[in-house]
Structures are given as structure tokens and as C-alpha cells.
PDB file of N, CA and C in Angstrom:
ATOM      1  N   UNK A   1      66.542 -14.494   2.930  1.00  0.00           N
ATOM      2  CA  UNK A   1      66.065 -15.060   1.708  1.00  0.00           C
ATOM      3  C   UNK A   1      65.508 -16.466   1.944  1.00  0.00           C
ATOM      4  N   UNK A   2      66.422 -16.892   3.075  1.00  0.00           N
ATOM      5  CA  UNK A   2      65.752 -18.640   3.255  1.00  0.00           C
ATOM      6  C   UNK A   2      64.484 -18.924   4.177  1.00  0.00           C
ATOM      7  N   UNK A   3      64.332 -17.415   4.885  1.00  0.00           N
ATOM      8  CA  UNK A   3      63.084 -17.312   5.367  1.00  0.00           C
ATOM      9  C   UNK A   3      61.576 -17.459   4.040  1.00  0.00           C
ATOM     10  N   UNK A   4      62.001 -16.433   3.024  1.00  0.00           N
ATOM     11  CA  UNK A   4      61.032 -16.430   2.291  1.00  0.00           C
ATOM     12  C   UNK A   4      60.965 -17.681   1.674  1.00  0.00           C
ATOM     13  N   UNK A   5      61.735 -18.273   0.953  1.00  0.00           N
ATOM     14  CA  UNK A   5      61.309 -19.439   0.524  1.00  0.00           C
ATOM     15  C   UNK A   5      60.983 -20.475   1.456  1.00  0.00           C
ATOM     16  N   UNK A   6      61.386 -20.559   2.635  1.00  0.00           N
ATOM     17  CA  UNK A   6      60.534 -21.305   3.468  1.00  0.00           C
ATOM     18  C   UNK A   6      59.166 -20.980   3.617  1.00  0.00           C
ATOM     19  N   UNK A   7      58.505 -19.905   3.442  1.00  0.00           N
ATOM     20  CA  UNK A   7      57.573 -19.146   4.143  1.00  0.00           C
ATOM     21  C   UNK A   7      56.320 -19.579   2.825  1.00  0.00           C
ATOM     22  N   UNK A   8      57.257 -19.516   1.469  1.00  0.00           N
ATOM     23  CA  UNK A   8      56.359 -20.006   0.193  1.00  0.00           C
ATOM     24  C   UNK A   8      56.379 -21.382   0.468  1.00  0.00           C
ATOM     25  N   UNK A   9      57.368 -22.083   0.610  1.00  0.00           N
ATOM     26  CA  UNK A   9      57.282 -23.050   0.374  1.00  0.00           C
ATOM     27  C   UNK A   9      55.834 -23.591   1.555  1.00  0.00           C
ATOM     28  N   UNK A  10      55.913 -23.553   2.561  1.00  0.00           N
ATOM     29  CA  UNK A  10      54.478 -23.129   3.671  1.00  0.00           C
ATOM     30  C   UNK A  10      53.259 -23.276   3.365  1.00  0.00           C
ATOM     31  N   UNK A  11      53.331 -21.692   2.436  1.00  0.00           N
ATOM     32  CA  UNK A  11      51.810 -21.913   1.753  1.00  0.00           C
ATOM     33  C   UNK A  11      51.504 -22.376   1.170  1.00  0.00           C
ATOM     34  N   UNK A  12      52.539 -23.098  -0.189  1.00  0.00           N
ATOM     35  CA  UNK A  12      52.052 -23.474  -1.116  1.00  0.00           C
ATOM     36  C   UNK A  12      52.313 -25.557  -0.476  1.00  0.00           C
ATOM     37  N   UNK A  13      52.304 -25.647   1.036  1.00  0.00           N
ATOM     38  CA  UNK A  13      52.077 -27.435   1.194  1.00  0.00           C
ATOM     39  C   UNK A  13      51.132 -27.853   0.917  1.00  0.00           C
ATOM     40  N   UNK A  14      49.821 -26.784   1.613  1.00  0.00           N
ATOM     41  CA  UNK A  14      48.400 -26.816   1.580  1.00  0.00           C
ATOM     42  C   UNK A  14      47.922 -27.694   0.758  1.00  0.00           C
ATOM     43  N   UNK A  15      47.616 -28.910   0.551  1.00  0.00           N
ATOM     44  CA  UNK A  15      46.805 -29.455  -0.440  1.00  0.00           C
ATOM     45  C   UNK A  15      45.508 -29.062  -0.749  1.00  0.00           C
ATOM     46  N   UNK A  16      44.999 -28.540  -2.002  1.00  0.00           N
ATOM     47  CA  UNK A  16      43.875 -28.055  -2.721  1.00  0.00           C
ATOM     48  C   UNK A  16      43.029 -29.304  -3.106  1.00  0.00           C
ATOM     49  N   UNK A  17      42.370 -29.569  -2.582  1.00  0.00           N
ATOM     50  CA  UNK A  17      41.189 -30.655  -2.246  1.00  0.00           C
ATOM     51  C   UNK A  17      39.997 -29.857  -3.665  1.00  0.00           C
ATOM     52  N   UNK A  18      40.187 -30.527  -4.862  1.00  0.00           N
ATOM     53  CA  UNK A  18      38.834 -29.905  -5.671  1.00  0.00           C
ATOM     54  C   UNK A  18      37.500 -30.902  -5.423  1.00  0.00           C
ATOM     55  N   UNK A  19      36.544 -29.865  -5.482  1.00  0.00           N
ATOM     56  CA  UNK A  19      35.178 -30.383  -5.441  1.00  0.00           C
ATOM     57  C   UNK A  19      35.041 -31.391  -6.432  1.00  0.00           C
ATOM     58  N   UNK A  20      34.114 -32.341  -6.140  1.00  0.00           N
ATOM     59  CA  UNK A  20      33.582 -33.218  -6.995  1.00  0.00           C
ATOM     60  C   UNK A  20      32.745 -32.522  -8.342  1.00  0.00           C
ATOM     61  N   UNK A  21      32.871 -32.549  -8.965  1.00  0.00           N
ATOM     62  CA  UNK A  21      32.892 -32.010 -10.386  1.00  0.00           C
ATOM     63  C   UNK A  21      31.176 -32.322 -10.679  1.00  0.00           C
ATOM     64  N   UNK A  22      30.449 -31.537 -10.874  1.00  0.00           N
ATOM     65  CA  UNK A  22      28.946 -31.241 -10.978  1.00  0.00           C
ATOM     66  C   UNK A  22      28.734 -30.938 -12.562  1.00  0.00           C
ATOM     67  N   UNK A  23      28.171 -31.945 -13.408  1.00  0.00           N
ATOM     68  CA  UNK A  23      28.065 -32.328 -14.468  1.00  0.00           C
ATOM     69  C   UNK A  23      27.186 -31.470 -14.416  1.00  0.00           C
ATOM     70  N   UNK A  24      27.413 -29.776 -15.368  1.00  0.00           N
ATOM     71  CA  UNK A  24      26.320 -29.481 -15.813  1.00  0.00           C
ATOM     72  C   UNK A  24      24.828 -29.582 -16.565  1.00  0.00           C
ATOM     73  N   UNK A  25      24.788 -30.409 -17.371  1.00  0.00           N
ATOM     74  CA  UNK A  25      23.707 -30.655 -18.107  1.00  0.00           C
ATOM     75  C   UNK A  25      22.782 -31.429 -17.224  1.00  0.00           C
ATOM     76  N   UNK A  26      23.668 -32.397 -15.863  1.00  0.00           N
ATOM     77  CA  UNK A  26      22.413 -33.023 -14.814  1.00  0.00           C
ATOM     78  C   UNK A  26      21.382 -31.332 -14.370  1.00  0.00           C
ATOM     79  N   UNK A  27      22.560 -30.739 -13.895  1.00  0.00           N
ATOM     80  CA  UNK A  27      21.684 -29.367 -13.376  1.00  0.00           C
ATOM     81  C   UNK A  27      20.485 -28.731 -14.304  1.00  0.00           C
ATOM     82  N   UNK A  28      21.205 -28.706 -15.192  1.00  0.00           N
ATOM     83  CA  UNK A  28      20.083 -28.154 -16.239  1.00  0.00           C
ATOM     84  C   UNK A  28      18.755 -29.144 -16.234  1.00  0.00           C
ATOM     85  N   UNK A  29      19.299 -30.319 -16.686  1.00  0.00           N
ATOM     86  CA  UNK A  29      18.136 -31.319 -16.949  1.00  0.00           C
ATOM     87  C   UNK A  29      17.143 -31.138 -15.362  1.00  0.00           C
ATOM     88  N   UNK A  30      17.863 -31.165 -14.684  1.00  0.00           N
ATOM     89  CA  UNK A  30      17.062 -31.051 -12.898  1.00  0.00           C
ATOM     90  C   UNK A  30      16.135 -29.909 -13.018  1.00  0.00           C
ATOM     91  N   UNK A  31      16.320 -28.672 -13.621  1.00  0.00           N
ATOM     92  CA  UNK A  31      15.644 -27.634 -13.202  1.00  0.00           C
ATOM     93  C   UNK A  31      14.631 -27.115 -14.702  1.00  0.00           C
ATOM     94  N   UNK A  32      14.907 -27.792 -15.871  1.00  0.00           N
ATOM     95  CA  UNK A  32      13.866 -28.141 -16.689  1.00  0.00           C
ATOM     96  C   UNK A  32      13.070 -29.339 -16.291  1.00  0.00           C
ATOM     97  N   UNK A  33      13.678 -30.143 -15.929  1.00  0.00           N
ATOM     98  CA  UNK A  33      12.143 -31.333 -15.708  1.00  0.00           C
ATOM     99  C   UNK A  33      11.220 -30.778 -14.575  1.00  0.00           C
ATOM    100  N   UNK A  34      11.810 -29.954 -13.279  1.00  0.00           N
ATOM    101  CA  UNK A  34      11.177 -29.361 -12.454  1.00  0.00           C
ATOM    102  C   UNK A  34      10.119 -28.760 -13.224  1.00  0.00           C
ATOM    103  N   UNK A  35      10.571 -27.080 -13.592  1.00  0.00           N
ATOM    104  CA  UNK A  35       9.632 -26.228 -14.718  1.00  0.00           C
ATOM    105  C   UNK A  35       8.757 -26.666 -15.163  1.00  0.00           C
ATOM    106  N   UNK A  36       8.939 -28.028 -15.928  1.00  0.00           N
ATOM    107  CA  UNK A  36       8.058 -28.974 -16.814  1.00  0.00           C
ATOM    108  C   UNK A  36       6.938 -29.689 -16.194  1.00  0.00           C
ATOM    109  N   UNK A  37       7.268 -30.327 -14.803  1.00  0.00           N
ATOM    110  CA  UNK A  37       6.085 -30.649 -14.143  1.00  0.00           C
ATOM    111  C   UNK A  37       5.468 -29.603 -13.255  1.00  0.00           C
ATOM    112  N   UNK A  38       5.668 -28.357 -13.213  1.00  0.00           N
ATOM    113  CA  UNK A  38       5.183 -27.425 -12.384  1.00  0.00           C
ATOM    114  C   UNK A  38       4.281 -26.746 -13.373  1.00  0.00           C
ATOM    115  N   UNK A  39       4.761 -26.723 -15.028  1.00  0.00           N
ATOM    116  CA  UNK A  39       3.475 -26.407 -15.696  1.00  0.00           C
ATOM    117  C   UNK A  39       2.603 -26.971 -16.058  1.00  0.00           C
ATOM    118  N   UNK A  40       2.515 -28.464 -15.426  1.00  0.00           N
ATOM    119  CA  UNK A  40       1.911 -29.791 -16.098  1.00  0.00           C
ATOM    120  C   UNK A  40       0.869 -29.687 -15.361  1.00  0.00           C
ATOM    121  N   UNK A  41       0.963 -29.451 -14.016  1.00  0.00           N
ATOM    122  CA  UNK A  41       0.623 -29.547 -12.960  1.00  0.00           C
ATOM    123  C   UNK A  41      -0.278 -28.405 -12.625  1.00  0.00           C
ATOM    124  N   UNK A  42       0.120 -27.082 -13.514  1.00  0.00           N
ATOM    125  CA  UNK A  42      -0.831 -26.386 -13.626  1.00  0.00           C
ATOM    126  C   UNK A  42      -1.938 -26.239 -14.504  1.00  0.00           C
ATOM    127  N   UNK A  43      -1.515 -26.697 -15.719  1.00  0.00           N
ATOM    128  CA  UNK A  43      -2.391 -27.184 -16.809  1.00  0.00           C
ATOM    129  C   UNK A  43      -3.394 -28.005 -16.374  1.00  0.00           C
ATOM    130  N   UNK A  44      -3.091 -28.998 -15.540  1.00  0.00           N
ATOM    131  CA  UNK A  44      -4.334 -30.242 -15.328  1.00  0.00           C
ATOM    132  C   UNK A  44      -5.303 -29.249 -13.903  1.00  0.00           C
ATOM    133  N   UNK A  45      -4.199 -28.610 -12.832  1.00  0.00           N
ATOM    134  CA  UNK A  45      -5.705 -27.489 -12.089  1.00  0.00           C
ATOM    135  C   UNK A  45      -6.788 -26.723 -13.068  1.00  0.00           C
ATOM    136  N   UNK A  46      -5.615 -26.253 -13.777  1.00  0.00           N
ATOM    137  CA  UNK A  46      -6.602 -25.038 -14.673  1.00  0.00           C
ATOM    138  C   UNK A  46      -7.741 -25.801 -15.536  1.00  0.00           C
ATOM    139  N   UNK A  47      -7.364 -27.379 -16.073  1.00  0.00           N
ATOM    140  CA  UNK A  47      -8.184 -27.991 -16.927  1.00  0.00           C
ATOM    141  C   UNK A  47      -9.260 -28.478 -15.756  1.00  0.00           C
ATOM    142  N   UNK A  48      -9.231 -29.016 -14.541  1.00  0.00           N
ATOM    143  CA  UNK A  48     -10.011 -28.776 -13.686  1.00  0.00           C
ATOM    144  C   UNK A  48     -11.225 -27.730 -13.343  1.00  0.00           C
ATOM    145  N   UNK A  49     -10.502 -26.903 -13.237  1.00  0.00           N
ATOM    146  CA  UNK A  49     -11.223 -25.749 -12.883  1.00  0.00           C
ATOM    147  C   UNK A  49     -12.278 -25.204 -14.131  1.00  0.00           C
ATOM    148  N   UNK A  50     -11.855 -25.111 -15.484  1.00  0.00           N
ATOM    149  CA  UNK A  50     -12.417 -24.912 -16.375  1.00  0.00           C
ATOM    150  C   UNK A  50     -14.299 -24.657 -15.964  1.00  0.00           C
ATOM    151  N   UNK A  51     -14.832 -25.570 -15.549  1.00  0.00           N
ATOM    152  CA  UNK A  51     -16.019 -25.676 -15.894  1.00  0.00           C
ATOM    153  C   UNK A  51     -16.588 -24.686 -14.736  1.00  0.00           C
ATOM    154  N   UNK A  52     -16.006 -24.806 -13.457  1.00  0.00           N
ATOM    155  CA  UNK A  52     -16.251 -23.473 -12.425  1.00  0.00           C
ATOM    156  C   UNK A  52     -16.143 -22.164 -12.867  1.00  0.00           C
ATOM    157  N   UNK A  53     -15.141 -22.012 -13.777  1.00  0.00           N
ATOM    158  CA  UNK A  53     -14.770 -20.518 -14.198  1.00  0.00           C
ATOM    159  C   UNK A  53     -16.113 -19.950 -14.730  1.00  0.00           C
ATOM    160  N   UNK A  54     -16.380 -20.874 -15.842  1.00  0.00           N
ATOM    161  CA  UNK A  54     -17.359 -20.922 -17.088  1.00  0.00           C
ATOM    162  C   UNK A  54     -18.876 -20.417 -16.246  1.00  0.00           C
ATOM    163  N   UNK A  55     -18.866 -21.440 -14.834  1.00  0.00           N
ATOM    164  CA  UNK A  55     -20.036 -21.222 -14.306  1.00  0.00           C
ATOM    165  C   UNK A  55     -19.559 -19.603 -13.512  1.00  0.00           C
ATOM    166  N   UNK A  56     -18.554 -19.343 -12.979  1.00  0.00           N
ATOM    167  CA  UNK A  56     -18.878 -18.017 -12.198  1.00  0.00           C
ATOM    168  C   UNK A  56     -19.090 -16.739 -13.112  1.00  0.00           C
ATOM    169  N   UNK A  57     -18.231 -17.235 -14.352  1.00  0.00           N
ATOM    170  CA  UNK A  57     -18.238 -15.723 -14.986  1.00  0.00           C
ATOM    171  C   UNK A  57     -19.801 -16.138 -15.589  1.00  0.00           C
ATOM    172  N   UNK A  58     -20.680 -16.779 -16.084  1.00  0.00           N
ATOM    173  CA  UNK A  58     -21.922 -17.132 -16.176  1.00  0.00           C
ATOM    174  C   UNK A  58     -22.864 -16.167 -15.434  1.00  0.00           C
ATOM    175  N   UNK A  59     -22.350 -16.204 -13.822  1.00  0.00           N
ATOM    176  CA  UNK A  59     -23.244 -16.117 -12.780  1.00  0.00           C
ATOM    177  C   UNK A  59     -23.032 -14.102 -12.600  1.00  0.00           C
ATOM    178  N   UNK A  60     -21.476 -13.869 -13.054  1.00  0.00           N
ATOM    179  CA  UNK A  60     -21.134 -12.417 -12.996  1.00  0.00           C
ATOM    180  C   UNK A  60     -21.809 -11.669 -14.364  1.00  0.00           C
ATOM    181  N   UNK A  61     -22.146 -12.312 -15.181  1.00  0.00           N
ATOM    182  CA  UNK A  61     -22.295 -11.261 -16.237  1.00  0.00           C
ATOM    183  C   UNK A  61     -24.136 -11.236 -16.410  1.00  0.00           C
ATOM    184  N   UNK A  62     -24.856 -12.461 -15.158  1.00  0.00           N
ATOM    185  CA  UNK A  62     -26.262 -12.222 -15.031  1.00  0.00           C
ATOM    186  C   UNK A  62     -26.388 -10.978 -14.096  1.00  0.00           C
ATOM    187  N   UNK A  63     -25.520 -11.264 -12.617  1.00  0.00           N
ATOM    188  CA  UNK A  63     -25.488 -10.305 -11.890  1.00  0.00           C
ATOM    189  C   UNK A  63     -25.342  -8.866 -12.477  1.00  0.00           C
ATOM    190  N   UNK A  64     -24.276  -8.737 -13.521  1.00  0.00           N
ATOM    191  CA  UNK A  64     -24.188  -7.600 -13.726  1.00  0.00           C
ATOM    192  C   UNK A  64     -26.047  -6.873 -14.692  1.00  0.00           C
ATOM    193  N   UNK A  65     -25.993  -7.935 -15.645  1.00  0.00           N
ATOM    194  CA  UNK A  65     -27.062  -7.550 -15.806  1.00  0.00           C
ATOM    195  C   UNK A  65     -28.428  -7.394 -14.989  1.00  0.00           C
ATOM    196  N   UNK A  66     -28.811  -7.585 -14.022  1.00  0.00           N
ATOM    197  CA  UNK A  66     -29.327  -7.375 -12.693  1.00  0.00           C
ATOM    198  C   UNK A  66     -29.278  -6.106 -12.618  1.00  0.00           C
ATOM    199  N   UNK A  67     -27.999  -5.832 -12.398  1.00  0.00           N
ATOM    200  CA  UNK A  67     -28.006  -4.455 -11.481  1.00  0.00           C
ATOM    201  C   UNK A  67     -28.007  -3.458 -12.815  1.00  0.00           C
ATOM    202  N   UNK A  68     -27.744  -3.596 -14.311  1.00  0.00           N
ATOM    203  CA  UNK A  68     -28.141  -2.459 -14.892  1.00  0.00           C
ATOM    204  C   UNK A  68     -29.990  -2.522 -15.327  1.00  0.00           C
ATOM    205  N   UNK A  69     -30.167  -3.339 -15.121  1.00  0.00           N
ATOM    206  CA  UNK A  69     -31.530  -3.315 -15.667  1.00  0.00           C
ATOM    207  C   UNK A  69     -32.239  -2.318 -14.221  1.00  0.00           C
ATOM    208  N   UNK A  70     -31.834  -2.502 -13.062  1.00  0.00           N
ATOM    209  CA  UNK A  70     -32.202  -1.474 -11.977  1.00  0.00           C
ATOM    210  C   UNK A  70     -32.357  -0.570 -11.958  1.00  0.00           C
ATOM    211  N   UNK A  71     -31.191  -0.347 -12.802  1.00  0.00           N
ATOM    212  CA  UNK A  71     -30.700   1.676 -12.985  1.00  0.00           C
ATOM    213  C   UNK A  71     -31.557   2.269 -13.894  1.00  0.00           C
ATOM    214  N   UNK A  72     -31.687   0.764 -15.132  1.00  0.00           N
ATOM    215  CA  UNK A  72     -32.216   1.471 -16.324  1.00  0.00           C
ATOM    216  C   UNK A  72     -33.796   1.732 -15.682  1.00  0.00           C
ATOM    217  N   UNK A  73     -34.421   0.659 -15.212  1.00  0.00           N
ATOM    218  CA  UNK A  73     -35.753   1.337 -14.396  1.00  0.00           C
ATOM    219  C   UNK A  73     -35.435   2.141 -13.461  1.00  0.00           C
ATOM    220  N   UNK A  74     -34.802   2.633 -12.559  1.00  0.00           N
ATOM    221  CA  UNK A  74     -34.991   4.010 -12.183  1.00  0.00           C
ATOM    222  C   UNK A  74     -34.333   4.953 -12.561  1.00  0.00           C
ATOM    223  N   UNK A  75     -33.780   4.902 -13.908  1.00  0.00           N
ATOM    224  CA  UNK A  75     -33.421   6.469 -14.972  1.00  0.00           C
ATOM    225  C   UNK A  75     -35.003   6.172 -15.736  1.00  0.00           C
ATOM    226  N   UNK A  76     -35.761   5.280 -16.084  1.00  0.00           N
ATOM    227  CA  UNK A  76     -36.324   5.753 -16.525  1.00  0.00           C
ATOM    228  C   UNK A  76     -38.025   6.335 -16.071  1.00  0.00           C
ATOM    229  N   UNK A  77     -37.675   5.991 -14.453  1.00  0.00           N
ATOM    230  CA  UNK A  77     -38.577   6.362 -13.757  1.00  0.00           C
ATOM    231  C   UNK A  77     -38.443   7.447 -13.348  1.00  0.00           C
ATOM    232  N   UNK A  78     -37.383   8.119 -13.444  1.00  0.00           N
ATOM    233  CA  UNK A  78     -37.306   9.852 -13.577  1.00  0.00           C
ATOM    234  C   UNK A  78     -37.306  10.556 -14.605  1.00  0.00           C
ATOM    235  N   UNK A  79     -36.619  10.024 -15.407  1.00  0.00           N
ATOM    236  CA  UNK A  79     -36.978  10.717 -16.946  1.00  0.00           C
ATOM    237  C   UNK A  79     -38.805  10.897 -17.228  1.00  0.00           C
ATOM    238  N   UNK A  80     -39.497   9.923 -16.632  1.00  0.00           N
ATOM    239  CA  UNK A  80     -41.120   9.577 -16.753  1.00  0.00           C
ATOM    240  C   UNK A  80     -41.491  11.074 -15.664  1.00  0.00           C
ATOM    241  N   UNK A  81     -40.786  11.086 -14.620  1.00  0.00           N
ATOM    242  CA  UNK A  81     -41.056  11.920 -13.713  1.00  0.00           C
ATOM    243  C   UNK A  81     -40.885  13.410 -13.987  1.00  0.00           C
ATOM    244  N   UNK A  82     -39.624  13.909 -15.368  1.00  0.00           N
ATOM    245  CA  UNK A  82     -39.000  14.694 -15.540  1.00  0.00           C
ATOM    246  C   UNK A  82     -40.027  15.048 -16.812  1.00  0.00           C
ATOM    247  N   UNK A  83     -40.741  14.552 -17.305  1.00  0.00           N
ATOM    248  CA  UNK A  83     -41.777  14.576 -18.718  1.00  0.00           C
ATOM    249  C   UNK A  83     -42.902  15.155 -18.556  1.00  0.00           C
ATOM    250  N   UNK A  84     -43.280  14.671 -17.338  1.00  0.00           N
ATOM    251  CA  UNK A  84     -44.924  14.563 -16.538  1.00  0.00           C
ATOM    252  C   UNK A  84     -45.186  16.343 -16.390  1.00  0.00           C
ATOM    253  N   UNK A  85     -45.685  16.698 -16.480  1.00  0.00           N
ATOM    254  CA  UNK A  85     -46.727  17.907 -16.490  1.00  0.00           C
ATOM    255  C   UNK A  85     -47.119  18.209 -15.157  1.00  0.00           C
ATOM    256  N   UNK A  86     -47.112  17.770 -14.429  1.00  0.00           N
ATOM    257  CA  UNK A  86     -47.832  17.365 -12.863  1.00  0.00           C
ATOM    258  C   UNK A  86     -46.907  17.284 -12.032  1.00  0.00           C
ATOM    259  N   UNK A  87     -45.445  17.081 -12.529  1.00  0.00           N
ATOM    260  CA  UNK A  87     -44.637  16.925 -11.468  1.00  0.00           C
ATOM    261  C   UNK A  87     -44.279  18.304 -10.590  1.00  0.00           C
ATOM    262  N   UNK A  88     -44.232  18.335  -9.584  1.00  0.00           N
ATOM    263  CA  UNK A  88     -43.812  19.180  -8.642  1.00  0.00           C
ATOM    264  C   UNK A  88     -42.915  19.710  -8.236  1.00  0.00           C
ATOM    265  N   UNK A  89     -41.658  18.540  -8.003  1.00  0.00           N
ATOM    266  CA  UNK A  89     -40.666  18.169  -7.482  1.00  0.00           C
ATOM    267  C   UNK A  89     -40.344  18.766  -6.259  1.00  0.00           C
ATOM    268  N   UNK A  90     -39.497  19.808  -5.687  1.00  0.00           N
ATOM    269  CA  UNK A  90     -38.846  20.080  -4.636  1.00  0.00           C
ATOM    270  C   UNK A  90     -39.455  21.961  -4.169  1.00  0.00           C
ATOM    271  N   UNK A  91     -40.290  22.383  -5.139  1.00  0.00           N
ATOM    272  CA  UNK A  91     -40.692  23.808  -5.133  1.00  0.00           C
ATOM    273  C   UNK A  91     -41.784  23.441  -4.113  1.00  0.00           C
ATOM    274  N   UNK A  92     -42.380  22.619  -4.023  1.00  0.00           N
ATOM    275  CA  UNK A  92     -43.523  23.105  -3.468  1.00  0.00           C
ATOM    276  C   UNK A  92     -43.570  23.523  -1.598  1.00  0.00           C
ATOM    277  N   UNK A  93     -44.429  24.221  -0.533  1.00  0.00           N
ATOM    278  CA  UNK A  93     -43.887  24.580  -0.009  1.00  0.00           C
ATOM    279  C   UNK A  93     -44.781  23.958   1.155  1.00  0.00           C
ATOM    280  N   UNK A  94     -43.962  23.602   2.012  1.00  0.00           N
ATOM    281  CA  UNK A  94     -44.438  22.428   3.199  1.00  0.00           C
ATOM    282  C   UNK A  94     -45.198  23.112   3.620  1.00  0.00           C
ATOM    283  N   UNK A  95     -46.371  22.282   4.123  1.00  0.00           N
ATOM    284  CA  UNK A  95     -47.715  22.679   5.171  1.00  0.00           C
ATOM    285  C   UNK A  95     -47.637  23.507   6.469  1.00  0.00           C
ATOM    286  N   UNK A  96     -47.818  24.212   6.811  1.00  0.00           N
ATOM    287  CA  UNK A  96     -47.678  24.921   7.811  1.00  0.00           C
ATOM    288  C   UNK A  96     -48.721  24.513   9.142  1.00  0.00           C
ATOM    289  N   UNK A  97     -48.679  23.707   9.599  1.00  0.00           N
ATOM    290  CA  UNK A  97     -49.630  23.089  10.637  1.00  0.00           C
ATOM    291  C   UNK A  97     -48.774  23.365  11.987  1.00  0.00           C
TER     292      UNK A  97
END
């Protein structure tokens, strides 16, 4: 029996050393002011950038119009082809030379 209570008494000499006590609301405040300048910070790129955007999508929606005005002249250079009276197309039968 005087084993065991020696044996508690043992474990429990150990002094329990507690951590320094970490004031939650610093943490919080630390990782909202972070957040806060990381969207600040994106706000002023993006307000940057603004006028590039303006110019590329500018430059994408000429391009695009480019390339349909292409199509629309050659749909309607077959439809012209598909009308014509004269057209031939693929029947006719190669020269025999």
C-alpha cells in the first residue's frame, strides 16, 4: 500500500508549468486586421487595373466581331453560290486529257 502512495505521490511532484495565457481577442484582432489589409490591397490592384481590363475586353469584343463578320461573308458567299443558276458545284466531270 506504501508503495502505491509513494508511486502517486511521484507523479503527482511533477510541477505543471501553464503556458502563458494568449489573450484571445489579440488573435482575433491579428487575423482580422490581416484579412482587412489583404482586401485593401486587393481593391487598390483591381482599382489599378481597371482601365486595362476596360481596354482588353474593348479589344476582345472588336476581335470577336472580326471574326463573325468573316463567316457572315463567307455564308453569304455560298448562299450567293447556292442561288446562282450557273453554279455547278461538285457534278461536273473532270477533263480527260
Amino acid at each position: 500500500m506504501e508503495t502505491k502512495v509513494i508511486h502517486m505521490l511521484f507523479l503527482c511532484s511533477f510541477a505543471v508549468v501553464p503556458r502563458p495565457s494568449i489573450n484571445a481577442t489579440t488573435v482575433i484582432n491579428k487575423s482580422v486586421k490581416t484579412r482587412l489589409q489583404s482586401i485593401v490591397r486587393r481593391i487598390e490592384r483591381l482599382e489599378e487595373l481597371v482601365p486595362q481590363i476596360k481596354l482588353r475586353h474593348h479589344e476582345k469584343v472588336n476581335q470577336e466581331i472580326k471574326l463573325l463578320n468573316q463567316k457572315l461573308v463567307f455564308l453569304n458567299k455560298r448562299m450567293q453560290m447556292a442561288d446562282s443558276h450557273c453554279w455547278r458545284g461538285m457534278f461536273v466531270r473532270p477533263p480527260l486529257w
